[in-house]
N, C-alpha and C. Protein backbone atom coordinates (compact mmCIF):
# COMPACT_ATOMS: atom_id res chain seq x y z
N UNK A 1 36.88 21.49 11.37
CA UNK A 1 38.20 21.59 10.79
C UNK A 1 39.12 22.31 11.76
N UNK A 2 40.35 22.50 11.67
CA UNK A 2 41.31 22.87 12.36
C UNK A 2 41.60 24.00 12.35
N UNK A 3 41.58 24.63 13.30
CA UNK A 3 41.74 25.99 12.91
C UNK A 3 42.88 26.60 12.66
N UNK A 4 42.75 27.33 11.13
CA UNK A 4 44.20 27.95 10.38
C UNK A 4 44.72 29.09 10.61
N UNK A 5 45.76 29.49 11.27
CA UNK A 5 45.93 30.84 12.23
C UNK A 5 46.12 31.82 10.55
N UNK A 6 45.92 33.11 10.87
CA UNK A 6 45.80 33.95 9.96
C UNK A 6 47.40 34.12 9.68
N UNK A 7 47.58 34.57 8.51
CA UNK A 7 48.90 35.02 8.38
C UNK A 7 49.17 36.43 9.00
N UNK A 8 50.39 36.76 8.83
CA UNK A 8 51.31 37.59 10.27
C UNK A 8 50.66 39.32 8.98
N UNK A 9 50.31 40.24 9.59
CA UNK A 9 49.94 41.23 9.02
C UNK A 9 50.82 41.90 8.08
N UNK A 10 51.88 41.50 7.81
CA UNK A 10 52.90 42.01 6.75
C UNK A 10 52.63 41.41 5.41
N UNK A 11 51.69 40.11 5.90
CA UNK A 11 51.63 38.95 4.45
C UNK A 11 50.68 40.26 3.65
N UNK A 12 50.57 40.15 2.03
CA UNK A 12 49.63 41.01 1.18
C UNK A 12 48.30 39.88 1.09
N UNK A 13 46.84 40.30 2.17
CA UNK A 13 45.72 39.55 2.05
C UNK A 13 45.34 39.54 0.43
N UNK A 14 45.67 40.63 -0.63
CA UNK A 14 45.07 40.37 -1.74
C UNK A 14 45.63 39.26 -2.49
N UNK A 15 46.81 38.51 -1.86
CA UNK A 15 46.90 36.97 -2.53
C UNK A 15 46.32 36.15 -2.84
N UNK A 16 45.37 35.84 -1.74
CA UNK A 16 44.40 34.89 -1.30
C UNK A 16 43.19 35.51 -2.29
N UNK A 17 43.29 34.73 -3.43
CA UNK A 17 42.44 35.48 -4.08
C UNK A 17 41.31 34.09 -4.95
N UNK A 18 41.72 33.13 -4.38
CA UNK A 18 40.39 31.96 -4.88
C UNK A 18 40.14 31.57 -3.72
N UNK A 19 38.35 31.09 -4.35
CA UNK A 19 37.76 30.35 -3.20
C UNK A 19 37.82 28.72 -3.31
N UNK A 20 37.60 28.52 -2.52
CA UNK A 20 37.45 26.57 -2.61
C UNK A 20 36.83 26.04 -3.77
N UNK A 21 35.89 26.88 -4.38
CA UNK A 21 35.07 26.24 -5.70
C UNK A 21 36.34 26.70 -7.03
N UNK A 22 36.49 27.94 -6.81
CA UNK A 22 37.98 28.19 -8.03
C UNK A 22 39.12 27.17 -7.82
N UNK A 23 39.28 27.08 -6.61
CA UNK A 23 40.37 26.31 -7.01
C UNK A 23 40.31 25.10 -7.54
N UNK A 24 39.31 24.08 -7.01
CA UNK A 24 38.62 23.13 -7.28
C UNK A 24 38.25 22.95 -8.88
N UNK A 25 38.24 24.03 -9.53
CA UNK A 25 38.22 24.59 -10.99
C UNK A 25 40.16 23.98 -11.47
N UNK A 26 40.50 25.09 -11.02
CA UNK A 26 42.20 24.32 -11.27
C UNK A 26 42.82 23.21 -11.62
N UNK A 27 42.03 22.62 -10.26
CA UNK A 27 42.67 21.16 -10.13
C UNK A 27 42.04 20.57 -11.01
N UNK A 28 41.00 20.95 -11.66
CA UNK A 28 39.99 19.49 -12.62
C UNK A 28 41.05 20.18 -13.70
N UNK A 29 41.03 21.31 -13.79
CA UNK A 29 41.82 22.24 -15.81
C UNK A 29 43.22 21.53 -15.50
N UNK A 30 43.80 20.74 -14.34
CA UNK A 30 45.10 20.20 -14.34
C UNK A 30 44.47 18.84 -14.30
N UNK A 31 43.69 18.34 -14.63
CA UNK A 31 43.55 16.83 -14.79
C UNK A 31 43.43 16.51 -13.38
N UNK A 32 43.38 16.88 -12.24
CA UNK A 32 43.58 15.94 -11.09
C UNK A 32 42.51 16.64 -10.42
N UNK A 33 41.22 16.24 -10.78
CA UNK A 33 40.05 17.15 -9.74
C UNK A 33 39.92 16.48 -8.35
N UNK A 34 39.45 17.53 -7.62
CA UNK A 34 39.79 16.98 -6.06
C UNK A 34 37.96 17.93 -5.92
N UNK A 35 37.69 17.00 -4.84
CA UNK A 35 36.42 18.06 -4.46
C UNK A 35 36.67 19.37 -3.27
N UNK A 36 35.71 19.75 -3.25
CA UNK A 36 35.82 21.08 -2.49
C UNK A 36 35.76 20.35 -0.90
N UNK A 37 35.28 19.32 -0.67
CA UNK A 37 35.86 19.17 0.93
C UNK A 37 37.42 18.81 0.78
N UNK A 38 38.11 17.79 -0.29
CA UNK A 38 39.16 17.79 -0.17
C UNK A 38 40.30 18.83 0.05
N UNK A 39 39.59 19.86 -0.63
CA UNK A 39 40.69 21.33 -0.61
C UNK A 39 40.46 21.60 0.46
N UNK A 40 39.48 21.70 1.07
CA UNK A 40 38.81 22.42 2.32
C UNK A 40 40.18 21.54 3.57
N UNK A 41 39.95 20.07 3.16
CA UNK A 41 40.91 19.97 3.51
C UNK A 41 42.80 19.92 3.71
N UNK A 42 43.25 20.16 2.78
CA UNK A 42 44.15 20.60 2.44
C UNK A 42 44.68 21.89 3.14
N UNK A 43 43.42 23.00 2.89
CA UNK A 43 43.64 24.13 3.53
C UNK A 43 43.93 23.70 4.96
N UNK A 44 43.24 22.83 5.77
CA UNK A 44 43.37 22.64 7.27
C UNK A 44 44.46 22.62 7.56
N UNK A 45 45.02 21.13 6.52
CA UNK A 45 46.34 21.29 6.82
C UNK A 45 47.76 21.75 6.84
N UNK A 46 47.50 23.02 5.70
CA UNK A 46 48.49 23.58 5.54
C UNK A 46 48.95 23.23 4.69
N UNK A 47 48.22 22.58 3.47
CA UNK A 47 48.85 21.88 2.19
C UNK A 47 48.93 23.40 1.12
N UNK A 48 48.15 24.08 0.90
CA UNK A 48 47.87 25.01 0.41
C UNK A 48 47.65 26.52 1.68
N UNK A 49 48.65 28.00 1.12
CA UNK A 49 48.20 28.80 1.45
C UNK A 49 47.02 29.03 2.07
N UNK A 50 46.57 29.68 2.59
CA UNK A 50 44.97 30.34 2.56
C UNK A 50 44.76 30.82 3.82
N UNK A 51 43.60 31.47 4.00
CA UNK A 51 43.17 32.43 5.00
C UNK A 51 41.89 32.24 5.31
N UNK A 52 41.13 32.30 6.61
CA UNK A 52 39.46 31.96 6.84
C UNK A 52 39.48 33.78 7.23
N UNK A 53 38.05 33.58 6.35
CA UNK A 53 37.71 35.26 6.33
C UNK A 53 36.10 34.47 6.43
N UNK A 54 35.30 35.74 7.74
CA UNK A 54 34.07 35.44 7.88
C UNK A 54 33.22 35.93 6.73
N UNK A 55 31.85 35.44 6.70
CA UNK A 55 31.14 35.99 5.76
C UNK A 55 29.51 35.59 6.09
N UNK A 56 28.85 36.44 5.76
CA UNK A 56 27.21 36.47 6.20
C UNK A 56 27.20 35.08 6.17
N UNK A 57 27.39 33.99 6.23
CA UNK A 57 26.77 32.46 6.08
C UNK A 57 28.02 31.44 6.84
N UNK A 58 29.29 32.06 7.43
CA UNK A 58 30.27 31.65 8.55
C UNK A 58 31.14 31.40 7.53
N UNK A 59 32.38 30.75 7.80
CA UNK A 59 33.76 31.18 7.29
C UNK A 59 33.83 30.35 5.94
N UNK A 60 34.86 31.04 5.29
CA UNK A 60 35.29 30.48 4.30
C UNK A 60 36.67 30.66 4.03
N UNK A 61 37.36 29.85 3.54
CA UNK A 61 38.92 29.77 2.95
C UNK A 61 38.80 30.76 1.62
N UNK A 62 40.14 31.64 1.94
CA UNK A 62 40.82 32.05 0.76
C UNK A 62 42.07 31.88 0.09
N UNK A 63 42.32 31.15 -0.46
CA UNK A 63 43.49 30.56 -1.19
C UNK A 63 44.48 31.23 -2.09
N UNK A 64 45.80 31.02 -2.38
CA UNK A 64 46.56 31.41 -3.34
C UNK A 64 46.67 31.10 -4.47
N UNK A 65 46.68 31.64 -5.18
CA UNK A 65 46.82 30.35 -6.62
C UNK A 65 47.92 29.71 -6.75
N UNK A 66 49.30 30.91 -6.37
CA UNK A 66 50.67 30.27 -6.31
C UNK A 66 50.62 29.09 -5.89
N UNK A 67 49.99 28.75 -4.38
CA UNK A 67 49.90 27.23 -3.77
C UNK A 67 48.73 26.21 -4.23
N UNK A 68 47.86 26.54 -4.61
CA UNK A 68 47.24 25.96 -5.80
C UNK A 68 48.53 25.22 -7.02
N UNK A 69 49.04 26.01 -7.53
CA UNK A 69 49.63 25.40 -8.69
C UNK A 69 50.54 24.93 -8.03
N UNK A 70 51.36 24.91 -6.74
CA UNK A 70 52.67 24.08 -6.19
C UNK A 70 51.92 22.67 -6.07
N UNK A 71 50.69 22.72 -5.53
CA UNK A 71 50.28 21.66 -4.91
C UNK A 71 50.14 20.82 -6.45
N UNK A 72 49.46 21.13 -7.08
CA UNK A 72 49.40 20.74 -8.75
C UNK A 72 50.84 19.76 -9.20
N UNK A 73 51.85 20.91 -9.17
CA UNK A 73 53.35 20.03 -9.23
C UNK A 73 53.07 18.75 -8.50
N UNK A 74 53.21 19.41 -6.81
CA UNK A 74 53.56 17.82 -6.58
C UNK A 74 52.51 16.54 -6.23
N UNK A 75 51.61 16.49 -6.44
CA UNK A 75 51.03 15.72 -7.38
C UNK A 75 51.17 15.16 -8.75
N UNK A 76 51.40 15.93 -9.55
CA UNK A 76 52.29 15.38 -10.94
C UNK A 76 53.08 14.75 -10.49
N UNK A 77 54.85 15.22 -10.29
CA UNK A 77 55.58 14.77 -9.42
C UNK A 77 55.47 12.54 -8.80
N UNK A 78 54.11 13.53 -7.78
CA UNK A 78 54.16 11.93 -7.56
C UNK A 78 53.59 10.76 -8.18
N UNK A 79 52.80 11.35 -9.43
CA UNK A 79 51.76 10.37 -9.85
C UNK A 79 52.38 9.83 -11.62
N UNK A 80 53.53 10.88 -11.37
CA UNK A 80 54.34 10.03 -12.74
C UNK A 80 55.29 8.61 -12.16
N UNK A 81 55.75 8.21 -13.53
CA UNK A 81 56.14 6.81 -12.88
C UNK A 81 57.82 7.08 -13.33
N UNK A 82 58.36 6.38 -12.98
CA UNK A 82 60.02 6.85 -12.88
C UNK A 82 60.48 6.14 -14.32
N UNK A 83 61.54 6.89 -14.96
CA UNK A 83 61.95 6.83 -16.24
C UNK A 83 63.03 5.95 -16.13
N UNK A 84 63.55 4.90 -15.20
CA UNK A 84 64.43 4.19 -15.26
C UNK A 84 64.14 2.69 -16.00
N UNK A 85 64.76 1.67 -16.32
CA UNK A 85 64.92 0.72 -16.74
C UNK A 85 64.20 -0.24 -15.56
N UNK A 86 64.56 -0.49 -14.84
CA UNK A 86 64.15 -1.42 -13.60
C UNK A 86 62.77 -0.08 -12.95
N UNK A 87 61.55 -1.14 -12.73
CA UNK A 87 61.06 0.24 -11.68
C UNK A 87 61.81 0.41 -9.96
N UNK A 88 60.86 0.83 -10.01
CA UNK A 88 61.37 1.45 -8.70
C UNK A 88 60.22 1.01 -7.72
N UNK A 89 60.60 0.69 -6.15
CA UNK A 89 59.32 0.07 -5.49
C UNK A 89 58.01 0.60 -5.60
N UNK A 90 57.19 -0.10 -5.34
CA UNK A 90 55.76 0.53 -5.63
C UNK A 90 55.45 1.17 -4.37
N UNK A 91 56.77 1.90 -3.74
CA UNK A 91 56.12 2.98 -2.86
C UNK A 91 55.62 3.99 -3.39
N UNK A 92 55.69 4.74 -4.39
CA UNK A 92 54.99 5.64 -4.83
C UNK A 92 53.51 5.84 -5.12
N UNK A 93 53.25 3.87 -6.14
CA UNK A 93 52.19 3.98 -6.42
C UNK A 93 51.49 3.47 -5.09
N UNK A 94 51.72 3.44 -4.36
CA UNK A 94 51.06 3.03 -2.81
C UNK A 94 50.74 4.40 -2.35
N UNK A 95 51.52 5.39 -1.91
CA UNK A 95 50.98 6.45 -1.81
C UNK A 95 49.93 7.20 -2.23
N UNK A 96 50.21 6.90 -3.81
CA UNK A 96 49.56 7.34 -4.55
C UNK A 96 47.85 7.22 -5.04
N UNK A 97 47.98 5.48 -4.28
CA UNK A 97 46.65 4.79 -4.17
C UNK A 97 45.98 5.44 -3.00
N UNK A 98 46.76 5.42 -1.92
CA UNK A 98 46.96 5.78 -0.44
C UNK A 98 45.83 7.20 -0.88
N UNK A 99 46.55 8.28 -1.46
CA UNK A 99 46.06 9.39 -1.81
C UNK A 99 44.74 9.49 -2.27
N UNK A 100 44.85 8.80 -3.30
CA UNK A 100 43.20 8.33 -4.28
C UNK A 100 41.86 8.28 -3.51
N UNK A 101 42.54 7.10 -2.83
CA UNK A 101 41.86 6.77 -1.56
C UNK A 101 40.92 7.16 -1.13
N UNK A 102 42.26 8.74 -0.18
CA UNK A 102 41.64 9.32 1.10
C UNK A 102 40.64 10.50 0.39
N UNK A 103 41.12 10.98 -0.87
CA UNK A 103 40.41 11.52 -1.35
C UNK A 103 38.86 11.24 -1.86
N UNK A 104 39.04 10.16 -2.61
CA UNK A 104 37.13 9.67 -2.80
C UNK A 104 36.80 9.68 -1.22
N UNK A 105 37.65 9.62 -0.55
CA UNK A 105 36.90 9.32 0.83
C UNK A 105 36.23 10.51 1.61
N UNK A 106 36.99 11.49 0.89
CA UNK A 106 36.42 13.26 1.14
C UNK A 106 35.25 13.82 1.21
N UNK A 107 34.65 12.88 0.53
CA UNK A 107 33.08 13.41 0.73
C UNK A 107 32.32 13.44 1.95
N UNK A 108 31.71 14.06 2.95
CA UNK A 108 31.32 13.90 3.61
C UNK A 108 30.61 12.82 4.25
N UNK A 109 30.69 11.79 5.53
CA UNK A 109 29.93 10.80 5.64
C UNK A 109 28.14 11.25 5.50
N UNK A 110 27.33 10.14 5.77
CA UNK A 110 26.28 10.33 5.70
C UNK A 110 25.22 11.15 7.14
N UNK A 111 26.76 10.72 8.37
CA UNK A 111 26.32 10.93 9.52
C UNK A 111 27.52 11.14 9.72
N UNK A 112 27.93 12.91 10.02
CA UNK A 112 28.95 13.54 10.51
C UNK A 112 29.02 13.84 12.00
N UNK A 113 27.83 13.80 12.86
CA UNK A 113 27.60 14.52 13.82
C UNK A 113 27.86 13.38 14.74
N UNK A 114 28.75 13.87 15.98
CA UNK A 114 29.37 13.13 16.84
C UNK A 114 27.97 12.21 17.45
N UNK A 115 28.12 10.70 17.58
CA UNK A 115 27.31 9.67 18.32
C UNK A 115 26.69 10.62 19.72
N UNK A 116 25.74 10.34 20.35
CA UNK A 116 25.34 10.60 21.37
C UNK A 116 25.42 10.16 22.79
N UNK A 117 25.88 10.60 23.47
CA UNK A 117 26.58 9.39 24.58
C UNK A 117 25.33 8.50 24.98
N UNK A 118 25.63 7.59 25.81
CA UNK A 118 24.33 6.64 26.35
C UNK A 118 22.94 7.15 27.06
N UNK A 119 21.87 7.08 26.89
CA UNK A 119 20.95 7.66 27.38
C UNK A 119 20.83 7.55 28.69
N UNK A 120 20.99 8.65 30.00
CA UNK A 120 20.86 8.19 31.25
C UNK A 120 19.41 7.50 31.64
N UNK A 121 19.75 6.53 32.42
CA UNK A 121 18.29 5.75 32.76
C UNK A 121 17.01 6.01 33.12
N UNK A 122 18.08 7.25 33.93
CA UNK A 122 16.47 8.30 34.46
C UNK A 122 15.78 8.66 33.57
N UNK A 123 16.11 9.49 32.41
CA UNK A 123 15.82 9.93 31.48
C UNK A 123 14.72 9.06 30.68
N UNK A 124 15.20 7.53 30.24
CA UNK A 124 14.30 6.67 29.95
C UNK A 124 13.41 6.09 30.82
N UNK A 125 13.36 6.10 31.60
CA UNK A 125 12.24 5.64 32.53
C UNK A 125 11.17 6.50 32.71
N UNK A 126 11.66 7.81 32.73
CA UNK A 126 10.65 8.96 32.72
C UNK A 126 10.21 9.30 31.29
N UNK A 127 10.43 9.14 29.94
CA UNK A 127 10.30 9.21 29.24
C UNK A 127 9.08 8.03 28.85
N UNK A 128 9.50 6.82 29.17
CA UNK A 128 8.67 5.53 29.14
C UNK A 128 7.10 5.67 29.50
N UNK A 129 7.46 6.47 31.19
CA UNK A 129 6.04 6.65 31.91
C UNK A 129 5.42 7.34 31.54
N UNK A 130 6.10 8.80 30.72
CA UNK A 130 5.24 9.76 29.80
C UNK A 130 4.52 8.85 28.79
N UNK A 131 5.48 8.12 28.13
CA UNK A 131 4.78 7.73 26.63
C UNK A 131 3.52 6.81 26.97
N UNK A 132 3.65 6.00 28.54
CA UNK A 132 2.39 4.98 29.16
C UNK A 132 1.55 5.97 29.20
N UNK A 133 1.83 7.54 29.82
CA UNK A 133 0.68 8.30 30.14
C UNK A 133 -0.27 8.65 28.81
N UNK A 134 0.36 9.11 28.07
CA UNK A 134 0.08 9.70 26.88
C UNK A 134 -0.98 8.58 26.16
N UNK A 135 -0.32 7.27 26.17
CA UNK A 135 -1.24 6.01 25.31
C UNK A 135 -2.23 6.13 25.82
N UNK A 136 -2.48 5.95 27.49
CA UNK A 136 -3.91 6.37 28.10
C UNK A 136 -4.67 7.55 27.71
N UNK A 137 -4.22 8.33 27.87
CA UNK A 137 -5.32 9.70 27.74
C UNK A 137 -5.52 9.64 25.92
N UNK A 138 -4.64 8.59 25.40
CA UNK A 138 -5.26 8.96 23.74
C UNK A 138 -6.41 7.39 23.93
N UNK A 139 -6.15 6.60 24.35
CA UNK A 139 -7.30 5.61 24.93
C UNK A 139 -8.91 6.29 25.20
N UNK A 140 -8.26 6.87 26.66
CA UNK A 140 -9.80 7.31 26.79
C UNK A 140 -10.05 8.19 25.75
N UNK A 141 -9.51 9.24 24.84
CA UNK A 141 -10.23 9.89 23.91
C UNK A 141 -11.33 9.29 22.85
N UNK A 142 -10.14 8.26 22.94
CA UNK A 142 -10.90 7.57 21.28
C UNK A 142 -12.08 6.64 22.04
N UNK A 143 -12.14 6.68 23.40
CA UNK A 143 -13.28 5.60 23.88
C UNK A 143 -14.55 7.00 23.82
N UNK A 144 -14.26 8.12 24.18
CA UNK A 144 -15.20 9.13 24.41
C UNK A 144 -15.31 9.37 22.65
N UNK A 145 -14.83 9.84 22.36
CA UNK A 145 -15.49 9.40 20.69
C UNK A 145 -16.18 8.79 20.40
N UNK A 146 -16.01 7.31 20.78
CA UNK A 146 -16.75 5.99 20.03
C UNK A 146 -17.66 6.56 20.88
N UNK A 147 -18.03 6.93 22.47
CA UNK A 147 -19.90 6.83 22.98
C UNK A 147 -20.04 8.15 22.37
N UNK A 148 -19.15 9.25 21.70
CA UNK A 148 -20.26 10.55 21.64
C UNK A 148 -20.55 10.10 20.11
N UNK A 149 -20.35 9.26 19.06
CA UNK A 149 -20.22 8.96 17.85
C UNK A 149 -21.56 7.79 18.26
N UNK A 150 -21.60 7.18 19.11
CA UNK A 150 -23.02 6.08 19.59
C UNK A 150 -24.05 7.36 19.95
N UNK A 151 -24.39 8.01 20.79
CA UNK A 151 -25.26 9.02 21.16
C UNK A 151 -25.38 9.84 20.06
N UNK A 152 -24.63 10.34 19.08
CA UNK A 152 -24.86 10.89 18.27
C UNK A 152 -26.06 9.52 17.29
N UNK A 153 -25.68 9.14 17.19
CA UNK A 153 -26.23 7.72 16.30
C UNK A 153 -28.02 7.70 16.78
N UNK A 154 -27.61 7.30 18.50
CA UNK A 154 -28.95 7.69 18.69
C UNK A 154 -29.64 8.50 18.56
N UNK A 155 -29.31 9.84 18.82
CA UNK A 155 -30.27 11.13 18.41
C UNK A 155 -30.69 11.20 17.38
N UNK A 156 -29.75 10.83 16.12
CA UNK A 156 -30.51 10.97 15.08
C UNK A 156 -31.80 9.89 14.89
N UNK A 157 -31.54 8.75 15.77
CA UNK A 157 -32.24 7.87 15.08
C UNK A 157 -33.72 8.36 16.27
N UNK A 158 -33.89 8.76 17.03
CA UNK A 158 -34.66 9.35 17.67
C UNK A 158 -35.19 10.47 17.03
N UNK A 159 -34.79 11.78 16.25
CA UNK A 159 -34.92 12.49 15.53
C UNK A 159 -36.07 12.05 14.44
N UNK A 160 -35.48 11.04 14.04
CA UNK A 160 -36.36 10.22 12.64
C UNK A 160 -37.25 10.18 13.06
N UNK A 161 -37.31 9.08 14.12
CA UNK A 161 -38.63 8.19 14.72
C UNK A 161 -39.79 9.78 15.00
N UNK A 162 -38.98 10.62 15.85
CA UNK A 162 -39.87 12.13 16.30
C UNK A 162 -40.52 12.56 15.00
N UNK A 163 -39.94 12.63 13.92
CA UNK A 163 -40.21 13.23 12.49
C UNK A 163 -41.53 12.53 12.18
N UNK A 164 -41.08 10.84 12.21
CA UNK A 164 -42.40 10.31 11.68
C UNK A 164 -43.71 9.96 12.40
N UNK A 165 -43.08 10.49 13.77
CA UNK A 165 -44.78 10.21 14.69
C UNK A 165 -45.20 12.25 14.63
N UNK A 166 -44.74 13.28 14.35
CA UNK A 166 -44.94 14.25 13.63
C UNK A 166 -46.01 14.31 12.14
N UNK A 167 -45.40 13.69 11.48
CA UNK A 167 -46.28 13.98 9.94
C UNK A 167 -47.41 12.71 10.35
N UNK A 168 -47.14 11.85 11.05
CA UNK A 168 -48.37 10.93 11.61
C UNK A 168 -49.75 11.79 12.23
N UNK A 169 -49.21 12.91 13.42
CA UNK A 169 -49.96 13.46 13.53
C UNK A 169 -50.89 14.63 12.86
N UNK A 170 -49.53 15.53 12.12
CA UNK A 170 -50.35 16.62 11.07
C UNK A 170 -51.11 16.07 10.21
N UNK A 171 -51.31 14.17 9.56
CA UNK A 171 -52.07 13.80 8.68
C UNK A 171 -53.65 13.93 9.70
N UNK A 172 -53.33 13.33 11.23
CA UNK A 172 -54.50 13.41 12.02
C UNK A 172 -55.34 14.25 12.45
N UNK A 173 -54.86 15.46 12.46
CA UNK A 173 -55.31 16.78 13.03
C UNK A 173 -56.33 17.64 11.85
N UNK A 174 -56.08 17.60 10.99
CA UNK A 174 -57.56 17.48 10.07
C UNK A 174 -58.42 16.70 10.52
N UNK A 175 -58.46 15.23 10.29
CA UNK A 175 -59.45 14.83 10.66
C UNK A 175 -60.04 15.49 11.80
N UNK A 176 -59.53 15.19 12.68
CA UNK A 176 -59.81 15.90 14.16
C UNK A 176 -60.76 17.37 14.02
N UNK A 177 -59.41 17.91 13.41
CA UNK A 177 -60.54 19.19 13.63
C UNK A 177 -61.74 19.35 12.91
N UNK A 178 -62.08 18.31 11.89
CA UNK A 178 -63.45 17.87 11.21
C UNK A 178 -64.23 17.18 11.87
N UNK A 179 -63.61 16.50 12.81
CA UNK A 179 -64.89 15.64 14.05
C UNK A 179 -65.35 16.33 14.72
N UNK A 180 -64.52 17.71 15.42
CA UNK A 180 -64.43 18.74 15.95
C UNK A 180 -65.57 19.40 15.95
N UNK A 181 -65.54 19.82 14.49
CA UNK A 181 -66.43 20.98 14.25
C UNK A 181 -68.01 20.27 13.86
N UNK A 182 -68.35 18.89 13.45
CA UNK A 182 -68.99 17.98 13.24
C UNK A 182 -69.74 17.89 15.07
N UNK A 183 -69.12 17.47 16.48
CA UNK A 183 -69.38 16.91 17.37
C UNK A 183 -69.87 18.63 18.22
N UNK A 184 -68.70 19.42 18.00
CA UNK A 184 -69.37 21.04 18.74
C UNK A 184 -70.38 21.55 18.06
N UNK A 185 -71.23 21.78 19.23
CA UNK A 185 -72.12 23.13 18.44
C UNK A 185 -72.05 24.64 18.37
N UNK A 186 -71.75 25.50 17.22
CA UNK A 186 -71.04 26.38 16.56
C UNK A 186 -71.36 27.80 18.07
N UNK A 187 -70.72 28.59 18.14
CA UNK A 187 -71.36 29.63 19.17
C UNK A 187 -72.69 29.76 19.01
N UNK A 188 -72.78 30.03 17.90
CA UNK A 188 -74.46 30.87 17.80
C UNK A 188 -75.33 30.15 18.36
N UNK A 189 -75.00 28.50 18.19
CA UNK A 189 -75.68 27.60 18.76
C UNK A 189 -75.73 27.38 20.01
N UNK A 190 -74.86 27.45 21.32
CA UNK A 190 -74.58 27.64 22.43
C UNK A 190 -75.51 29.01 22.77
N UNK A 191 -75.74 30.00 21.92
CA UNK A 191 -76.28 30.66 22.45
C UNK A 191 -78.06 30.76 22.44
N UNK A 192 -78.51 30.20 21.19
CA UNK A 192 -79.77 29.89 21.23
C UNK A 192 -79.83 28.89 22.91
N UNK A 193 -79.11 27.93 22.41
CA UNK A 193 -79.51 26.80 23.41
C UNK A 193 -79.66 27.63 24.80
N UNK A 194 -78.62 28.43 25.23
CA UNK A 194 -78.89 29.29 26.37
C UNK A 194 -80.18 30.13 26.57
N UNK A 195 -80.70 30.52 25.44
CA UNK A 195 -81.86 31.66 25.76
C UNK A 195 -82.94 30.63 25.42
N UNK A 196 -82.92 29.11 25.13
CA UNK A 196 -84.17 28.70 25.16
C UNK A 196 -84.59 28.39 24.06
N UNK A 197 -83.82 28.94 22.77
CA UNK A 197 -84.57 28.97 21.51
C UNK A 197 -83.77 27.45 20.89
């Protein structure tokens, strides 16, 4: 918005005594509601009194009511229709549409923020070769995944196979050590056999 020079230090600041949402109050209690960007604009232009005073969250307008209610008039003013016999050209109600208008039009667009100038080329080209780099190194990740997700696959299945040639053997090792003790002869026996007996 435009910036509204302060009034000259003789003006009394306790005039300015509504904010954009009060006044905005006004204008609906006078039948002619306007939104708070419309006042906001108004204030820019000098349609209405007011003063920008900072505040913890950046500036805000402070308004008069006196110019509040002038502005009220002439609006009435223009939005009555003339009491003569013949009308009168529809310049008024052209304005008046004119007005309507610009006002529904007050609302903020959806995209306020100035376009971006053209992207320099450099910029995209180097940007491009990043994004080629980047696709690669997420390539090879997901390829080193898929073989540590295969090797994983195998171990386990190696694991199994180890498990079951395991309980294959603990079923064998009884036997064994029953052939064992069946095929050796016990110490005591080793030792007769040594002395002869």
């Amino acid at each position: 918005m435009d910036e509204q020079p302060r009034p000259a230090a003789t003006a009394d600041e306790r005039e300015y005594t509504l904010t954009v949402e009060e006044a905005a109050a006004r204008y609906e209690a006078a039948g002619h509601a306007r939104t708070m960007r419309a006042i906001q604009k108004y204030c820019a232009r000098g349609d209405l009194d007011c003063i920008k005073e900072e505040t913890e969250y950046g500036q805000r307008y402070r308004i008069t009511p006196m110019s509040v209610a002038r502005h009220i008039e002439q609006i009435e003013q223009v939005s009555q229709t003339p009491g003569r016999d013949q009308p009168r050209s529809d310049a008024n109600v052209r304005a008046l549409e004119t007005e309507i208008v610009t006002e529904q039009n007050d609302d903020p667009p959806v995209r306020e923020q100035p376009r971006p100038a053209a992207p320099d080329d450099r910029y995209v080209g180097l940007l491009e070769s990043e994004n080629v780099f980047l696709r690669d190194q997420i390539d090879r990740k997901d390829h080193q995944i898929e073989q540590r997700d295969t090797q994983i696959e195998a171990m386990i299945e190696r694991d199994r196979e180890t498990n079951i040639l395991i309980e294959q053997l603990q079923r064998r090792i009884p036997m064994l050590a029953q052939a064992e003790r069946r095929d050796d002869p016990t110490p005591t026996q080793h030792t007769d056999i040594e002395n002869g007996g």
